[in-house]
ModelCIF file with pLDDT and N, C-alpha, C, O atoms, coordinates in Angstrom:
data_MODEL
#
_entry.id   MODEL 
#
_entity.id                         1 
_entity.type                       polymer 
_entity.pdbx_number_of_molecules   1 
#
_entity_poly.entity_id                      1 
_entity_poly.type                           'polypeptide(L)' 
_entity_poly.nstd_linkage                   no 
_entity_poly.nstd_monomer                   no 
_entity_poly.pdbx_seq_one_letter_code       
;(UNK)(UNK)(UNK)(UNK)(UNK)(UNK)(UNK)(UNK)(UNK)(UNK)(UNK)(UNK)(UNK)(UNK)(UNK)(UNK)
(UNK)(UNK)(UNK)(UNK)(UNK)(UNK)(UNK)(UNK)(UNK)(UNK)(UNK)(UNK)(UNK)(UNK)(UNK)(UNK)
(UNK)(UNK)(UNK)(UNK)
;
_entity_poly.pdbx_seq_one_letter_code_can   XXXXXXXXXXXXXXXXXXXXXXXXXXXXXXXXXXXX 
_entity_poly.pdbx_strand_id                 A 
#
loop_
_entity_poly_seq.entity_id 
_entity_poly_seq.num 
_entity_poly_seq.mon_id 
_entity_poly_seq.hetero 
1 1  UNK n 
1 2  UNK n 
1 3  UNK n 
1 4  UNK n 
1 5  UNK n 
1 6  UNK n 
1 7  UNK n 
1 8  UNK n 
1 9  UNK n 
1 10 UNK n 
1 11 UNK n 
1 12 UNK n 
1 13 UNK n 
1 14 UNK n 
1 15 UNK n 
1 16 UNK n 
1 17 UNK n 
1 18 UNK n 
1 19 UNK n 
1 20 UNK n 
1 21 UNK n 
1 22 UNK n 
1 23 UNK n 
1 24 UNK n 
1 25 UNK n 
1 26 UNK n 
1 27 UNK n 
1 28 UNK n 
1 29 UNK n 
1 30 UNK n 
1 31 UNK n 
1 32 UNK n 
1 33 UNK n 
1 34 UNK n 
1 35 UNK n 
1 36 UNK n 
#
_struct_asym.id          A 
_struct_asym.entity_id   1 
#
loop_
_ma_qa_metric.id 
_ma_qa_metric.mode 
_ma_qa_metric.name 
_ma_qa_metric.software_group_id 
_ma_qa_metric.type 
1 global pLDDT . pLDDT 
2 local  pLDDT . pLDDT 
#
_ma_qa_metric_global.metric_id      1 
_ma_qa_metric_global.metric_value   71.81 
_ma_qa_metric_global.model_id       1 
_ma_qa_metric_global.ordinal_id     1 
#
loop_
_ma_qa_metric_local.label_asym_id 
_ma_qa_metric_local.label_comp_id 
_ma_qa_metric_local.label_seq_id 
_ma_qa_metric_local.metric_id 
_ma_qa_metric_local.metric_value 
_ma_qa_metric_local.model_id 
_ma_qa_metric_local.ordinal_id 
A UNK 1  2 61.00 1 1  
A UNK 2  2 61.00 1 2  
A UNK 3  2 65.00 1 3  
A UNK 4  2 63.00 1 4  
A UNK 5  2 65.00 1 5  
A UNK 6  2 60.00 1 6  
A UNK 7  2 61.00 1 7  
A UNK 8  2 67.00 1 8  
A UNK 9  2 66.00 1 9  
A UNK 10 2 66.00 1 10 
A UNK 11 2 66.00 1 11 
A UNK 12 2 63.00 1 12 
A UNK 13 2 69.00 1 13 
A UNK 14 2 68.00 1 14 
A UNK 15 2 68.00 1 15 
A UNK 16 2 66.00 1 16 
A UNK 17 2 69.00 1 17 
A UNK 18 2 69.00 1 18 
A UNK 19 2 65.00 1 19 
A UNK 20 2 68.00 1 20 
A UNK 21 2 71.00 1 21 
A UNK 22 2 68.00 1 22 
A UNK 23 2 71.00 1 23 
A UNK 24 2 80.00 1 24 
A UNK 25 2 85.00 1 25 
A UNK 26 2 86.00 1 26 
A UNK 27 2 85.00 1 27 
A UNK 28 2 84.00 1 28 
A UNK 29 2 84.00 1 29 
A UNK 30 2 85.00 1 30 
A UNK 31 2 83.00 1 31 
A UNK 32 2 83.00 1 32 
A UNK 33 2 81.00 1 33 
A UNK 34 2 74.00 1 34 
A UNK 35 2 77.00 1 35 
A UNK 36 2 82.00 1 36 
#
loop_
_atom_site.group_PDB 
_atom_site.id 
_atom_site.type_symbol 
_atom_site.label_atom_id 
_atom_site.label_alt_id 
_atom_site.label_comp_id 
_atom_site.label_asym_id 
_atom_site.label_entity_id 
_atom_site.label_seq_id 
_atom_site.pdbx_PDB_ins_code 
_atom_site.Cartn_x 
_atom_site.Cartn_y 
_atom_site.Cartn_z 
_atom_site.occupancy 
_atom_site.B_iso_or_equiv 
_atom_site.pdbx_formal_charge 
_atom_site.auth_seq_id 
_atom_site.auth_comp_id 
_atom_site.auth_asym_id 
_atom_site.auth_atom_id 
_atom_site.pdbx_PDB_model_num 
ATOM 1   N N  . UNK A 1 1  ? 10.216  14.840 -18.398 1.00 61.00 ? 1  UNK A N  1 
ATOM 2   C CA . UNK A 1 1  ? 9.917   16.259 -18.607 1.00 61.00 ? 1  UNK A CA 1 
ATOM 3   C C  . UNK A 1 1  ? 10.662  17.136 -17.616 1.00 61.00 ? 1  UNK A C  1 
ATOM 4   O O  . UNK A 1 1  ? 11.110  18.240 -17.923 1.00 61.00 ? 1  UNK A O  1 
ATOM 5   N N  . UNK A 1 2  ? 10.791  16.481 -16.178 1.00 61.00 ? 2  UNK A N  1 
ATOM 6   C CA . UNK A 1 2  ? 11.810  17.386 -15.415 1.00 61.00 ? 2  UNK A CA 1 
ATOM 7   C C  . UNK A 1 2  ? 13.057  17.663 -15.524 1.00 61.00 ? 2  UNK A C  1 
ATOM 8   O O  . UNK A 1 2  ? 13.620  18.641 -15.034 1.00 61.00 ? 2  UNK A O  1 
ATOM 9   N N  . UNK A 1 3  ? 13.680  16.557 -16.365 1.00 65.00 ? 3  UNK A N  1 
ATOM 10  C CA . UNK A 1 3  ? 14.871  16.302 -16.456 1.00 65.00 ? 3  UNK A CA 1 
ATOM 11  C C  . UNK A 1 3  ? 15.655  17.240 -17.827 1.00 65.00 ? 3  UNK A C  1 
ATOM 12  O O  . UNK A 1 3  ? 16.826  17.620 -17.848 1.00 65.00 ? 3  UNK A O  1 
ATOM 13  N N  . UNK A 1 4  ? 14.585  17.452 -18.922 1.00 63.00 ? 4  UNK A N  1 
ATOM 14  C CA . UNK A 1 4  ? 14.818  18.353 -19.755 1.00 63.00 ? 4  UNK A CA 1 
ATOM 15  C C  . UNK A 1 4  ? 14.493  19.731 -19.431 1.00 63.00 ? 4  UNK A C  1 
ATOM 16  O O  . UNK A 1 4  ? 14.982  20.754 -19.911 1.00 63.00 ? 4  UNK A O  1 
ATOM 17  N N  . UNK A 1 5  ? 13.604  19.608 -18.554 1.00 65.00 ? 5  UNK A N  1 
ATOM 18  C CA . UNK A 1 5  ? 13.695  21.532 -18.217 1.00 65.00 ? 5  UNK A CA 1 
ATOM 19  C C  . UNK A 1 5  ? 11.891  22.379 -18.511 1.00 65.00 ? 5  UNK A C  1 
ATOM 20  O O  . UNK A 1 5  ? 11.501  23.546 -18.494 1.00 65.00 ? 5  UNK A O  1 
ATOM 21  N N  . UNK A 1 6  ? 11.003  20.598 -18.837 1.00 60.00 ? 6  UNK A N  1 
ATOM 22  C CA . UNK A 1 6  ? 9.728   21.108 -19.499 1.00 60.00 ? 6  UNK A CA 1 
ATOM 23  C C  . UNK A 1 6  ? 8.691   21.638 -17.897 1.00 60.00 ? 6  UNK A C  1 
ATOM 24  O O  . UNK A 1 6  ? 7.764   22.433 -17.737 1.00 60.00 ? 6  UNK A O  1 
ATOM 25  N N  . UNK A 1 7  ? 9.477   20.685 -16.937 1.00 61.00 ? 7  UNK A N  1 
ATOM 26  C CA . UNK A 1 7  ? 8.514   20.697 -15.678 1.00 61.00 ? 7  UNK A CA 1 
ATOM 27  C C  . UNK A 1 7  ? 9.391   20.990 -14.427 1.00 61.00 ? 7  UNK A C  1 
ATOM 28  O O  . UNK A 1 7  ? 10.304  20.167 -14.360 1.00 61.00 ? 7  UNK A O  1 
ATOM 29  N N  . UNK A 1 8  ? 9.404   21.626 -13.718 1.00 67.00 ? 8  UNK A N  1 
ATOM 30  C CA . UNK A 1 8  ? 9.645   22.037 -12.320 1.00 67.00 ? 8  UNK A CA 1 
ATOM 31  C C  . UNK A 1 8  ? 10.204  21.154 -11.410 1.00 67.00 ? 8  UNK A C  1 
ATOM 32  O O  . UNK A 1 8  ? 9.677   20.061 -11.617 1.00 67.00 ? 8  UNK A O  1 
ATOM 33  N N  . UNK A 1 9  ? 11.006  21.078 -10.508 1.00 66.00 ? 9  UNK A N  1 
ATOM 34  C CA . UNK A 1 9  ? 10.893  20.143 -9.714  1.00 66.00 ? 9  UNK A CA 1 
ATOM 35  C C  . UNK A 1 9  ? 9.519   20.309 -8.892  1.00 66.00 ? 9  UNK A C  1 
ATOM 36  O O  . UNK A 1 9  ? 8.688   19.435 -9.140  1.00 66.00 ? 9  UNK A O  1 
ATOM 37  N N  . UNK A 1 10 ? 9.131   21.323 -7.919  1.00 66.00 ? 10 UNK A N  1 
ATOM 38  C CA . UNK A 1 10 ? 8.123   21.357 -7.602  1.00 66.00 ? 10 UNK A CA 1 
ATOM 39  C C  . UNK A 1 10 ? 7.019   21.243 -8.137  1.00 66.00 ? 10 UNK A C  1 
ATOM 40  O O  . UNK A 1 10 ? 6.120   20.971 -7.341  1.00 66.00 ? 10 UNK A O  1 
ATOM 41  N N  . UNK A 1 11 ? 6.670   21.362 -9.385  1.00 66.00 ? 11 UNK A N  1 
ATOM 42  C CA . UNK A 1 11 ? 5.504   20.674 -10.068 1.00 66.00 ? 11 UNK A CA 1 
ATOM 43  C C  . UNK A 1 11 ? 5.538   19.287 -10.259 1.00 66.00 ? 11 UNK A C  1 
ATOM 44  O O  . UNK A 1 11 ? 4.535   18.578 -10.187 1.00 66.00 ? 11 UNK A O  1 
ATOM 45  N N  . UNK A 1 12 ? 6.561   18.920 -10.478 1.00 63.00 ? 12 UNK A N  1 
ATOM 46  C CA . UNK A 1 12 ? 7.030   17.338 -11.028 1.00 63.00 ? 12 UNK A CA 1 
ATOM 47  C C  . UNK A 1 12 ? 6.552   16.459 -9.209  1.00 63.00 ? 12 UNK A C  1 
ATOM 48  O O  . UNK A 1 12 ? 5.965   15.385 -9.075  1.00 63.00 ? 12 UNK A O  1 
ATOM 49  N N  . UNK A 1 13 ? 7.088   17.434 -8.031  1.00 69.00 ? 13 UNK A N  1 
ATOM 50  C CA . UNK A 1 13 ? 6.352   16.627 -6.992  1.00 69.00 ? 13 UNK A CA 1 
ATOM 51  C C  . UNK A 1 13 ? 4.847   16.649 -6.667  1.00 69.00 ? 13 UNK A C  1 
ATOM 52  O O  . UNK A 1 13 ? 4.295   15.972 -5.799  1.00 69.00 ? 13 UNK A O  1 
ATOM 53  N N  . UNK A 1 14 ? 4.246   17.572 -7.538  1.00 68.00 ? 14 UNK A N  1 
ATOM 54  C CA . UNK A 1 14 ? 3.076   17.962 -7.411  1.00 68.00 ? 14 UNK A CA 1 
ATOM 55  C C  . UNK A 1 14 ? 1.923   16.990 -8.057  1.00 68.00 ? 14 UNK A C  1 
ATOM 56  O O  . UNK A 1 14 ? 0.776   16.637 -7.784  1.00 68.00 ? 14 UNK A O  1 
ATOM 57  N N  . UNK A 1 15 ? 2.943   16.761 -9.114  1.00 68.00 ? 15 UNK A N  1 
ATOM 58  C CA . UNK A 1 15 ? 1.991   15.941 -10.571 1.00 68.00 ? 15 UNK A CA 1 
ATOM 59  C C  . UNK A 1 15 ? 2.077   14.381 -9.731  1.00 68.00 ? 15 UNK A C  1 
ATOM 60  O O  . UNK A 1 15 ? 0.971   13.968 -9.382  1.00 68.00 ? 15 UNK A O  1 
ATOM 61  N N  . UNK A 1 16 ? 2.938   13.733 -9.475  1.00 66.00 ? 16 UNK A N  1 
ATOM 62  C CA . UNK A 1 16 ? 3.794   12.867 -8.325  1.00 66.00 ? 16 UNK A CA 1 
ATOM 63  C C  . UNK A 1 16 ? 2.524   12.624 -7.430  1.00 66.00 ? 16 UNK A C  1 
ATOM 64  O O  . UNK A 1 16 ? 1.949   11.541 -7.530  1.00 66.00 ? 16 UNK A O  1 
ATOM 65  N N  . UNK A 1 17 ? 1.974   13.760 -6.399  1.00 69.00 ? 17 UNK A N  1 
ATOM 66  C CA . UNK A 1 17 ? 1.156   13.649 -5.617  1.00 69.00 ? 17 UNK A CA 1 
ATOM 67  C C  . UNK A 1 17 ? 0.024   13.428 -6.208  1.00 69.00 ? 17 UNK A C  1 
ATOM 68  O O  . UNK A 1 17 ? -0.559  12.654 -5.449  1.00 69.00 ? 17 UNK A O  1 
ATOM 69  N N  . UNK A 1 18 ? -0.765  13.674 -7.261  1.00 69.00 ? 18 UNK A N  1 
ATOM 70  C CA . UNK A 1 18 ? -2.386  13.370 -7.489  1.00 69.00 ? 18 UNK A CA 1 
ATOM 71  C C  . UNK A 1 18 ? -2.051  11.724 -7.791  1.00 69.00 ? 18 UNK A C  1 
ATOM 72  O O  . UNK A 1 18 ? -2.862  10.874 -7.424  1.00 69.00 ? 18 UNK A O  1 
ATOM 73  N N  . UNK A 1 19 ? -0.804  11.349 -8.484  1.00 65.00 ? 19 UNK A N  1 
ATOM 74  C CA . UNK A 1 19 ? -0.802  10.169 -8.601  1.00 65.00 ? 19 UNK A CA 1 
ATOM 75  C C  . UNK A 1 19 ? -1.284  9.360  -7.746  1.00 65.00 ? 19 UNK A C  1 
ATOM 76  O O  . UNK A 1 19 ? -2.189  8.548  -7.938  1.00 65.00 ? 19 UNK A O  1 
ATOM 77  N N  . UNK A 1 20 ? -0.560  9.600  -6.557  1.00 68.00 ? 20 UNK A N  1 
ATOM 78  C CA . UNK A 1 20 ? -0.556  8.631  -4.816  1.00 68.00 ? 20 UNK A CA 1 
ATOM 79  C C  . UNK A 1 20 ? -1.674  8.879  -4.241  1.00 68.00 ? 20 UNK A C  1 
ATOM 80  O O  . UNK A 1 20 ? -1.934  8.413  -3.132  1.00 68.00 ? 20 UNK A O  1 
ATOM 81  N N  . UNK A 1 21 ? -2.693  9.831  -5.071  1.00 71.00 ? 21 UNK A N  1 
ATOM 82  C CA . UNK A 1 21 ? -4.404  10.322 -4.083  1.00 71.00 ? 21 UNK A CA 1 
ATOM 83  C C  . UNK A 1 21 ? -4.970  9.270  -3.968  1.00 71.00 ? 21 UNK A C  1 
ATOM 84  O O  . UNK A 1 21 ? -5.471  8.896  -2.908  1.00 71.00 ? 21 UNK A O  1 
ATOM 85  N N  . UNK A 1 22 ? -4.986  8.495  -5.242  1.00 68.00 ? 22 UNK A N  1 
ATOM 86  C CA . UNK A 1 22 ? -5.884  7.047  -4.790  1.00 68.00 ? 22 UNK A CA 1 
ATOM 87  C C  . UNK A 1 22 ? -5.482  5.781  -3.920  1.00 68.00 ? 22 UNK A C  1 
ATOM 88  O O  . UNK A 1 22 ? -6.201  4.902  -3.445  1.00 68.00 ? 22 UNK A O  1 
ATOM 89  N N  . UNK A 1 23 ? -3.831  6.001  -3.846  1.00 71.00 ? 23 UNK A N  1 
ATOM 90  C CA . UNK A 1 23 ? -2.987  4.933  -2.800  1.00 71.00 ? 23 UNK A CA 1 
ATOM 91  C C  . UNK A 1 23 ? -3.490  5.287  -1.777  1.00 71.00 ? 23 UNK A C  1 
ATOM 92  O O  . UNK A 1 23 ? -3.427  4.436  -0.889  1.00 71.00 ? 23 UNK A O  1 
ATOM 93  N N  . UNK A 1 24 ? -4.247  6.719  -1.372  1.00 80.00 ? 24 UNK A N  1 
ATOM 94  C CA . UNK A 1 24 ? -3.641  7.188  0.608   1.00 80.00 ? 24 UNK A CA 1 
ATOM 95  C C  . UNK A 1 24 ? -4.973  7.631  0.737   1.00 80.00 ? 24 UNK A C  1 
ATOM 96  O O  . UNK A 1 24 ? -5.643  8.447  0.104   1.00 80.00 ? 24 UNK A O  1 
ATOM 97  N N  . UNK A 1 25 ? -5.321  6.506  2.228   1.00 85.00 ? 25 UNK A N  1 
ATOM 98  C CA . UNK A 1 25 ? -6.766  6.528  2.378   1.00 85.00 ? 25 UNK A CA 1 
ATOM 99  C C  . UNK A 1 25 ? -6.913  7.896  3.142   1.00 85.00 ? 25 UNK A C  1 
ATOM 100 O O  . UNK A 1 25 ? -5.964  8.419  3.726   1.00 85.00 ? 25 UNK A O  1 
ATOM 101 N N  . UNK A 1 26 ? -8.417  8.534  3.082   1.00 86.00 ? 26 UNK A N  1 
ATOM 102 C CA . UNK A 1 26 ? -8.601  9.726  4.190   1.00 86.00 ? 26 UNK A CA 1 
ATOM 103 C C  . UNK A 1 26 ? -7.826  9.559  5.837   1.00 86.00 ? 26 UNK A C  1 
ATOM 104 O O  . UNK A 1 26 ? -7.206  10.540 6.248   1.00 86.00 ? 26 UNK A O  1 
ATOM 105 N N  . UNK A 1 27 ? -7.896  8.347  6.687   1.00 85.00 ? 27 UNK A N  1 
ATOM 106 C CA . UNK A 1 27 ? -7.079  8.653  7.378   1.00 85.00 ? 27 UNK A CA 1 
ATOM 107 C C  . UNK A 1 27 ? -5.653  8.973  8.126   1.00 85.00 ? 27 UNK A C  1 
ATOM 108 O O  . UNK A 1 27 ? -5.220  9.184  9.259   1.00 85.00 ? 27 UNK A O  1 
ATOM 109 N N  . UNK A 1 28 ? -5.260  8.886  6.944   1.00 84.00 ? 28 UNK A N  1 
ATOM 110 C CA . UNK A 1 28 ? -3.542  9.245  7.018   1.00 84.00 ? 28 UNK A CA 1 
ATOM 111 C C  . UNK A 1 28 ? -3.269  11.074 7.052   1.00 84.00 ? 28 UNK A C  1 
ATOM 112 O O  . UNK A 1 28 ? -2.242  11.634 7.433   1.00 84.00 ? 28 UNK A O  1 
ATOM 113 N N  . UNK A 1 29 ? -4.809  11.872 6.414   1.00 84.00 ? 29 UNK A N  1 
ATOM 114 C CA . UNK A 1 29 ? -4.641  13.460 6.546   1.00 84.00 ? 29 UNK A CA 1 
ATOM 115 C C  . UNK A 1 29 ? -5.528  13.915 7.620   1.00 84.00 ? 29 UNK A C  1 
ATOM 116 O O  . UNK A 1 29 ? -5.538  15.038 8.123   1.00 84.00 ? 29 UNK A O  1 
ATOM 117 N N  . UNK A 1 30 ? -6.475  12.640 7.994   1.00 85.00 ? 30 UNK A N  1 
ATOM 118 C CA . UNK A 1 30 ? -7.612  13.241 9.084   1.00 85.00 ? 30 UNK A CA 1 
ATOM 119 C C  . UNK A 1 30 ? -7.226  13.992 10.451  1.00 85.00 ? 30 UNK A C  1 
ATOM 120 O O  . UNK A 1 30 ? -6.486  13.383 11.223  1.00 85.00 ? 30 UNK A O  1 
ATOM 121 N N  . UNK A 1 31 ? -7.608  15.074 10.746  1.00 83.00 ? 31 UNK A N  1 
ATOM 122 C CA . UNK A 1 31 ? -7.773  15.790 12.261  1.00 83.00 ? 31 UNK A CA 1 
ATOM 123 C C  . UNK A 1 31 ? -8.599  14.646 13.247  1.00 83.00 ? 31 UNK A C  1 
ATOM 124 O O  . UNK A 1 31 ? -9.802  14.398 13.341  1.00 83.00 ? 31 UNK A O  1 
ATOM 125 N N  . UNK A 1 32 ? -7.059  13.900 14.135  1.00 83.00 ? 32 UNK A N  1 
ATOM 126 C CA . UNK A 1 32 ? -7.761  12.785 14.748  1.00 83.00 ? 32 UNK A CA 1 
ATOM 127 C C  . UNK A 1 32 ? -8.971  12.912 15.868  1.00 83.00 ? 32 UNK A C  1 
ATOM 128 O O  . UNK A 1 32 ? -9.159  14.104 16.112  1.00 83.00 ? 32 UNK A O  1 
ATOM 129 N N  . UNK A 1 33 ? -9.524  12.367 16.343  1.00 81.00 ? 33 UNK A N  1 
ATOM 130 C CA . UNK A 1 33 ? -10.328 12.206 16.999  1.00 81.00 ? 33 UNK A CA 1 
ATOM 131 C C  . UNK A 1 33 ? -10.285 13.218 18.307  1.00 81.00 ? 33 UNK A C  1 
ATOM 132 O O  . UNK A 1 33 ? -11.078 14.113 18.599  1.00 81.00 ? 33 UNK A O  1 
ATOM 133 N N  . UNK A 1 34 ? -9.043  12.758 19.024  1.00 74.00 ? 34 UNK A N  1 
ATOM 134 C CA . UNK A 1 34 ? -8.483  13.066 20.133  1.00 74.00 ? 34 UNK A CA 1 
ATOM 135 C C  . UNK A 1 34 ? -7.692  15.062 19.987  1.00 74.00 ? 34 UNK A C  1 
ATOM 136 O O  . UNK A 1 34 ? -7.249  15.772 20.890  1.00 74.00 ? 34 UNK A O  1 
ATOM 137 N N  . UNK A 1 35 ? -7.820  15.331 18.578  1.00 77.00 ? 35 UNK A N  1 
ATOM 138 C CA . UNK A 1 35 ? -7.581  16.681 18.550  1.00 77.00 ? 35 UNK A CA 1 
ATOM 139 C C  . UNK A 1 35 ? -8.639  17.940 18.135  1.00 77.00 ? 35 UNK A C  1 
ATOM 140 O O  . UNK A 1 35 ? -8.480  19.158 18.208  1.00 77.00 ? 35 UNK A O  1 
ATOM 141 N N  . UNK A 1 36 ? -10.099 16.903 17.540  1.00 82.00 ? 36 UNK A N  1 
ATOM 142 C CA . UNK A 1 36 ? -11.343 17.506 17.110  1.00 82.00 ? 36 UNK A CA 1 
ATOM 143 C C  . UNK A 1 36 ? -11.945 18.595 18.132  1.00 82.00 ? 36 UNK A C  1 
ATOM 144 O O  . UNK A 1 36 ? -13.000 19.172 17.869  1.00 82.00 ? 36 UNK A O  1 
#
């Protein structure tokens, strides 16, 4: 769909990202400990 012109690149990385939500556990975005 990006490649024909239906989707964005920036949407196309967007759609991309909900994919990888269930690969990437909460602590890879967490406010660590040591900066709370």
């Amino acid at each position: 769909a990006q490649q024909r012109g239906v989707v964005a690149d920036d949407e196309r990385r967007m759609i991309q990202s909900v994919f990888e939500l269930g690969d990437t556990p909460a602590r890879e975005v967490m406010v660590p400990r040591t900066e709370m």
